[in-house]
Structures are given as C-alpha cells and as structure tokens.
C-alpha atoms as a PDB file:
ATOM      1  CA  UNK A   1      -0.661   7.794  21.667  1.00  0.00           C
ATOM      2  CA  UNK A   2      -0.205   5.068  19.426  1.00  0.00           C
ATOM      3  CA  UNK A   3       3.174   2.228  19.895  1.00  0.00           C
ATOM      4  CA  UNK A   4       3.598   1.808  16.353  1.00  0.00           C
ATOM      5  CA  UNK A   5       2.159   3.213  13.278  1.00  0.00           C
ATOM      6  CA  UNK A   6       3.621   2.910   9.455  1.00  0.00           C
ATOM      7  CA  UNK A   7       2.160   2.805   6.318  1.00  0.00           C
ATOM      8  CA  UNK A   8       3.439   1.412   3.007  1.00  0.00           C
ATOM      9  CA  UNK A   9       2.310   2.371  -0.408  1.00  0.00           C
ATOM     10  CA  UNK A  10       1.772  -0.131  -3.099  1.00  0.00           C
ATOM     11  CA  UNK A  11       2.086   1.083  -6.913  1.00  0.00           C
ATOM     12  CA  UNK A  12       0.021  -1.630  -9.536  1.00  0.00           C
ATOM     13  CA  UNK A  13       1.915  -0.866 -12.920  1.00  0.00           C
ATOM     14  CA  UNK A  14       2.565  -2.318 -16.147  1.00  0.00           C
ATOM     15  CA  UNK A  15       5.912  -4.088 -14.128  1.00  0.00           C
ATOM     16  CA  UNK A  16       3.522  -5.452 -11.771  1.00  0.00           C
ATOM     17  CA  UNK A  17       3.519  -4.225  -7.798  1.00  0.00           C
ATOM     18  CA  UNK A  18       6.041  -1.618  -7.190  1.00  0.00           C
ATOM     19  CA  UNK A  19       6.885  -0.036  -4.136  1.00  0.00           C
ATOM     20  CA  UNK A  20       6.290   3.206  -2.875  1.00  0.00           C
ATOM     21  CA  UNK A  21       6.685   5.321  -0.082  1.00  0.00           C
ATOM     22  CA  UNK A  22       6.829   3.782   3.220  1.00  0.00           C
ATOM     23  CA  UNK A  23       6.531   5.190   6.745  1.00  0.00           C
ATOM     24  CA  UNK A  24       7.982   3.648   9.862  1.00  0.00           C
ATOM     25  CA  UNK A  25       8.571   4.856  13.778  1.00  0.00           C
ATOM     26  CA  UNK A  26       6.559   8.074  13.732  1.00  0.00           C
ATOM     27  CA  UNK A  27       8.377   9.829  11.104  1.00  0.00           C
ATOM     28  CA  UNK A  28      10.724   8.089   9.688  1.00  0.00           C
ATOM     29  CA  UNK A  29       9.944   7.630   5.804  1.00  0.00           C
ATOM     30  CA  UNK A  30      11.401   6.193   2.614  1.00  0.00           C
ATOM     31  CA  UNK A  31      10.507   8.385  -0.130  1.00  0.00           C
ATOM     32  CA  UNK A  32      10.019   6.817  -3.183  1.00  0.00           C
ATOM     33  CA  UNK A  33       8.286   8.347  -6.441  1.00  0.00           C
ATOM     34  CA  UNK A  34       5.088   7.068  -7.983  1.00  0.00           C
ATOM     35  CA  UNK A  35       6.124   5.316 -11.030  1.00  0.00           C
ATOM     36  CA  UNK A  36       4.581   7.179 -14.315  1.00  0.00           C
ATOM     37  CA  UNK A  37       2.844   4.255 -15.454  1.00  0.00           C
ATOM     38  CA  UNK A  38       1.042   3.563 -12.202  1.00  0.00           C
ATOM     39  CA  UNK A  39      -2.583   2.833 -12.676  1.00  0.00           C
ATOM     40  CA  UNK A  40      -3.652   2.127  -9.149  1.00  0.00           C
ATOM     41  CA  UNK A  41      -1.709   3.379  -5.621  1.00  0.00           C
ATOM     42  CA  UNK A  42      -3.067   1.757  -2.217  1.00  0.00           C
ATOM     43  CA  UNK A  43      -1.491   2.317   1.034  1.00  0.00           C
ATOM     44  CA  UNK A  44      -1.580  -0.389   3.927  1.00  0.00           C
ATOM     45  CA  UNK A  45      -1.494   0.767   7.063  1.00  0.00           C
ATOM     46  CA  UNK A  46      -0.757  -0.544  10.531  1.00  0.00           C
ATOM     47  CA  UNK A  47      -1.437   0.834  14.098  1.00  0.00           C
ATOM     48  CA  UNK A  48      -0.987  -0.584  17.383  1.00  0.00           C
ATOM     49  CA  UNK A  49      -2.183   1.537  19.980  1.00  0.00           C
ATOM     50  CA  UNK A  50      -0.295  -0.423  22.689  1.00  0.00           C
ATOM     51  CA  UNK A  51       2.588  -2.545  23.781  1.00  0.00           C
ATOM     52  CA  UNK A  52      -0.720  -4.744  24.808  1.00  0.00           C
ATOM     53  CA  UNK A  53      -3.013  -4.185  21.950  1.00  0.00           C
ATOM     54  CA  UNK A  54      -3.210  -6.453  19.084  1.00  0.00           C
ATOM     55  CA  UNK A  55      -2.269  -3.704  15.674  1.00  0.00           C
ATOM     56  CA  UNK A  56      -4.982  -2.715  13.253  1.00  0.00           C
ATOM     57  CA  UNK A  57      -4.936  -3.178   9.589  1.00  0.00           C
ATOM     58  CA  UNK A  58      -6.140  -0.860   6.918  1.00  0.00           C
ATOM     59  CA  UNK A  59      -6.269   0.534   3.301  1.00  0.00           C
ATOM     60  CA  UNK A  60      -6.720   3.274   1.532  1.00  0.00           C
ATOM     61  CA  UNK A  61      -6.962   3.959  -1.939  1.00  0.00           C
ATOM     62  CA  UNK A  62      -4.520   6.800  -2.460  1.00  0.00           C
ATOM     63  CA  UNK A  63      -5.038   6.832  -6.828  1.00  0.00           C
ATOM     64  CA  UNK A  64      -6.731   5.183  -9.485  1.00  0.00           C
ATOM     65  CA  UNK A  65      -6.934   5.726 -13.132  1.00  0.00           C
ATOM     66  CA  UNK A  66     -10.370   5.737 -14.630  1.00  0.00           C
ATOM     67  CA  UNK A  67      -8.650   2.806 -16.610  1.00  0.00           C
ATOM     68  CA  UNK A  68     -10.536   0.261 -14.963  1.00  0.00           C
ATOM     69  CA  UNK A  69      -9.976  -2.055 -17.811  1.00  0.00           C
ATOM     70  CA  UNK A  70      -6.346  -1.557 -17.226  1.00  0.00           C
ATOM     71  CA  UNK A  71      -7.101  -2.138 -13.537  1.00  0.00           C
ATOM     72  CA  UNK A  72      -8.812  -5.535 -14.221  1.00  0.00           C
ATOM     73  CA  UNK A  73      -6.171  -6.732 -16.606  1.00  0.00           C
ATOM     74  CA  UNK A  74      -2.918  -5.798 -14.693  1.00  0.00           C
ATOM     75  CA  UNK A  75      -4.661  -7.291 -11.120  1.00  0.00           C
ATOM     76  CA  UNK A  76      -5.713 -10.521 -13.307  1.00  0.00           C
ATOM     77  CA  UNK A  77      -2.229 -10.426 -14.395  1.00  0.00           C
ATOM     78  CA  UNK A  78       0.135  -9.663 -11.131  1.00  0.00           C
ATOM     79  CA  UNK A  79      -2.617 -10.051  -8.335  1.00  0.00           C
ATOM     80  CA  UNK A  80      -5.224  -8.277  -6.536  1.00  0.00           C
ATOM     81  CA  UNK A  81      -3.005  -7.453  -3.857  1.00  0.00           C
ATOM     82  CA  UNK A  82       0.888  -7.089  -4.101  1.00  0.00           C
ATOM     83  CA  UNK A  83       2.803 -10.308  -2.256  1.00  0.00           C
ATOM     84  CA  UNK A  84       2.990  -9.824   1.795  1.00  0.00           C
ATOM     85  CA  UNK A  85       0.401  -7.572   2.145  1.00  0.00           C
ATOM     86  CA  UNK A  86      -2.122 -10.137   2.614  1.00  0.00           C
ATOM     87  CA  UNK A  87      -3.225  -9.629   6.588  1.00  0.00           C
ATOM     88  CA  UNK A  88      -4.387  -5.906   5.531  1.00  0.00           C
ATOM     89  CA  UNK A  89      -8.280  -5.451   5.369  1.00  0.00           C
END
C-alpha cells in the first residue's frame, strides 16, 4: 500500500497552462473541468510507496488534439511543461 499518491492534471490552452483536476490523500480530489479550448491534457503523478522510499514521478498523456501545429505553437509560446512541474519524468 502506497504512503502517498496524487496526481495533478495540466490543461495547455490558448491562456497558457491551466489547471485541472487534482488528486491528493487517497481520494480526496479537486474537480475542475477541462477548459473547451484545451489542446493538450497531461497528468503528473506522484507515488511514494513508503514513509522510507524516495516518491516516483510520472506522466501520462490524458488528451491531445490532432492539432499538433497548435501543440508546437502554444508549447513554443507558454512552455513545454507548465511552471513547477519540472521534477516529473
């Protein structure tokens, strides 16, 4: 059984890096709806599997347009990854 897990989801818009959904403490979640003009959603993740273990770092793509010139242009513009979220793999 893991110590800690939560997961935060990441929204790449014409605004910039919006923020989604998180999940904290097994459960406990901040709902937040995908922006309409969201072109790309990633989700970091953390788990630490022990008071003793060192957490992991993930991400997953959770949506992408097939915009990808959209993509390229709004990450050129606000960043490849949104501010803070720079430890995740």
């Amino acid at each position: 059984m893991a110590a800690d897990r939560e997961s935060y989801d990441m929204h790449l818009t014409s605004r910039g890096w919006i923020k989604g959904t998180s999940e904290t403490g097994f459960g406990a979640a901040e709902v937040i709806p995908t922006p309409p003009d969201t072109v790309l959603t990633i989700q970091f993740n953390q788990n630490t599997s022990s008071i003793y273990s060192k957490p992991d770092y993930w991400v997953d793509v959770i949506f992408k347009s097939s915009d990808e010139t959209a993509i390229a242009a709004l990450k050129e513009r606000f960043g490849a990854r949104p501010p803070g979220f720079h430890r995740w793999g």
